[in-house]
Protein backbone atom coordinates (compact mmCIF):
# COMPACT_ATOMS: atom_id res chain seq x y z
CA UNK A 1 0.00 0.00 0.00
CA UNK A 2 1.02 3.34 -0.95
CA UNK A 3 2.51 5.83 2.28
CA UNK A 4 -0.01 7.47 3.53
CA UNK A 5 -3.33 5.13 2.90
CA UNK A 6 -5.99 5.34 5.54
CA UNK A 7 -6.76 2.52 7.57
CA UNK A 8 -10.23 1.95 5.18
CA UNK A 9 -7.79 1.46 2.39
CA UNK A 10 -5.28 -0.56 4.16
CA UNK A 11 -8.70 -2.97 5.78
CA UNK A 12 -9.64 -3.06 2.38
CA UNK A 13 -6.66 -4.28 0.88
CA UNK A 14 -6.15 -7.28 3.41
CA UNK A 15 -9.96 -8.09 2.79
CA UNK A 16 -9.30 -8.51 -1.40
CA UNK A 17 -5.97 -9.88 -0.40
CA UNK A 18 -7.73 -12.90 1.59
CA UNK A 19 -10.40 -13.16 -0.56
CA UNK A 20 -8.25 -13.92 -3.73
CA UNK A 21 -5.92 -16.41 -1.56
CA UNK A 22 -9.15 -18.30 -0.93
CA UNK A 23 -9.91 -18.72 -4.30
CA UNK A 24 -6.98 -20.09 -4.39
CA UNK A 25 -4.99 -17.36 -6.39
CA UNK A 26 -1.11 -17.17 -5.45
CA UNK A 27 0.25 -15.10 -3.34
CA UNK A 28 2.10 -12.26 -5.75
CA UNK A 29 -0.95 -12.27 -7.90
CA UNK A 30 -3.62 -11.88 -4.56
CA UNK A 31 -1.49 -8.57 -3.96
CA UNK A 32 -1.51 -7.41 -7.80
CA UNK A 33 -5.53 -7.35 -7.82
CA UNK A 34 -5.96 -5.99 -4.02
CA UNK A 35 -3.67 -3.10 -4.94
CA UNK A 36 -5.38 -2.51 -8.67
CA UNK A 37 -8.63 -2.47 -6.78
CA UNK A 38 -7.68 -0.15 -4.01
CA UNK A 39 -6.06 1.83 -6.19
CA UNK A 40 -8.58 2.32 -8.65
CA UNK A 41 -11.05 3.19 -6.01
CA UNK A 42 -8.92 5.81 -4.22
CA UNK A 43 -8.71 7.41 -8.13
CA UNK A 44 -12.27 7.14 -7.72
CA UNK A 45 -13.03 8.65 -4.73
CA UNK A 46 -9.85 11.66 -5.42
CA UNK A 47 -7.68 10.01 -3.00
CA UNK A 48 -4.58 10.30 -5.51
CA UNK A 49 -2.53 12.17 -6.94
CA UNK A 50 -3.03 10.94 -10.56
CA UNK A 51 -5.54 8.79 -12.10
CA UNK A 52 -5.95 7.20 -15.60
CA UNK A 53 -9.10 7.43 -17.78
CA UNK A 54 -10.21 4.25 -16.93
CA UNK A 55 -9.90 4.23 -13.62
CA UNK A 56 -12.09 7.79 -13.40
CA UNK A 57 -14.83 6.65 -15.85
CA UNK A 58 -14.58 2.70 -15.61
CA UNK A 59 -17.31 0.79 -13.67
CA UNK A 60 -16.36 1.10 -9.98
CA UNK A 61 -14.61 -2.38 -8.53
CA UNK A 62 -17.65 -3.47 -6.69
CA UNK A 63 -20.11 -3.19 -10.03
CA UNK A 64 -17.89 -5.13 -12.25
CA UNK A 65 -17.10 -7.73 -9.43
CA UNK A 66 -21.32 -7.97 -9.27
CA UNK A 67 -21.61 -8.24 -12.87
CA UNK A 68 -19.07 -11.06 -12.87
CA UNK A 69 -20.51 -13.01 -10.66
CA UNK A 70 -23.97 -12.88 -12.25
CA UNK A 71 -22.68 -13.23 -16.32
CA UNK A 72 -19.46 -15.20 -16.08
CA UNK A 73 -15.87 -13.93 -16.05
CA UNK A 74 -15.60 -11.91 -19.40
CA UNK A 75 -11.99 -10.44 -18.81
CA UNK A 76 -10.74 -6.59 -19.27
CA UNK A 77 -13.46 -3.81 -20.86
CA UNK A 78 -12.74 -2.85 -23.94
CA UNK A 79 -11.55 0.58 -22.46
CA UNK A 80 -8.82 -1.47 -20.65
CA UNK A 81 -7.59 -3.83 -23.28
CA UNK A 82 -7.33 -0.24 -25.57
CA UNK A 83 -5.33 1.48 -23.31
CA UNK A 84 -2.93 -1.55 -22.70
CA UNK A 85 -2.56 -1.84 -26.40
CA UNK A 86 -1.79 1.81 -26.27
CA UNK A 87 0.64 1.41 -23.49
CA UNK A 88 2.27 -1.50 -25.92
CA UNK A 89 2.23 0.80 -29.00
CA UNK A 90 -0.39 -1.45 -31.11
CA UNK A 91 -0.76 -0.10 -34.89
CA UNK A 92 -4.51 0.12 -35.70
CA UNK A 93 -5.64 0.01 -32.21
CA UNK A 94 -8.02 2.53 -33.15
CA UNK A 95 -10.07 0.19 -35.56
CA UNK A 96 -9.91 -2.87 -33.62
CA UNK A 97 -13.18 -4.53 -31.66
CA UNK A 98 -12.58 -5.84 -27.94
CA UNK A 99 -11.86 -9.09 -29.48
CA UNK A 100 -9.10 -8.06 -32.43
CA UNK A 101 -7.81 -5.69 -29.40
CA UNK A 102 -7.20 -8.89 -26.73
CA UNK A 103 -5.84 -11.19 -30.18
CA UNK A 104 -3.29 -8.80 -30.79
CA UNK A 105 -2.21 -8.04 -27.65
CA UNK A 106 -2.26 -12.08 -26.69
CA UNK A 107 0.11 -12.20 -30.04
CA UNK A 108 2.10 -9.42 -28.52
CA UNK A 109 2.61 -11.47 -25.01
CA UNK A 110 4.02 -14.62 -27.05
């Protein structure tokens, strides 16, 4: 957790943290998605200093969790595959569907 998080954040984080372990998720990757998820809601809520598009106008944590667990695990929004394909300098990112953008950036991974 980042210096300076409020003990909210900090309860927060262990709680994601513990729920992912019993899932059975390892350790290092528990800690990746309670730190994306606290992180994304302090952007939310103003609580940092900077804050990407996504995490600003992006569903909130606890709405895409809900939708999850009602339709299935459908994997990054659109919004996030495009801006890791911009991150990763994909030509024609701009055309691509969800599906082209996750293909090409799968192809990029290999």
């Amino acid at each position: 957790m980042p210096r300076g998080s409020s003990p909210k954040r900090e309860r927060q984080y262990e709680h994601i943290k513990e729920s992912a372990l019993d899932r059975g998720e390892s350790t290092e990757r528990a800690e990746e998605i309670a730190a994306r998820t606290v992180n994304k809601e302090r952007a939310r809520s103003g609580e940092s200093k900077t804050a990407s598009r996504t995490s600003v106008e992006d569903m909130s944590s606890g709405e895409r969790g809900g939708r999850r667990s009602h339709q299935g695990a459908q994997g990054p929004t659109y919004d996030q595959l495009y801006e890791e394909a911009r991150k990763r300098g994909v030509e024609g990112r701009s055309d691509m569907n969800k599906e082209q953008l996750r293909r090409a950036l799968d192809r990029r991974r290999s």
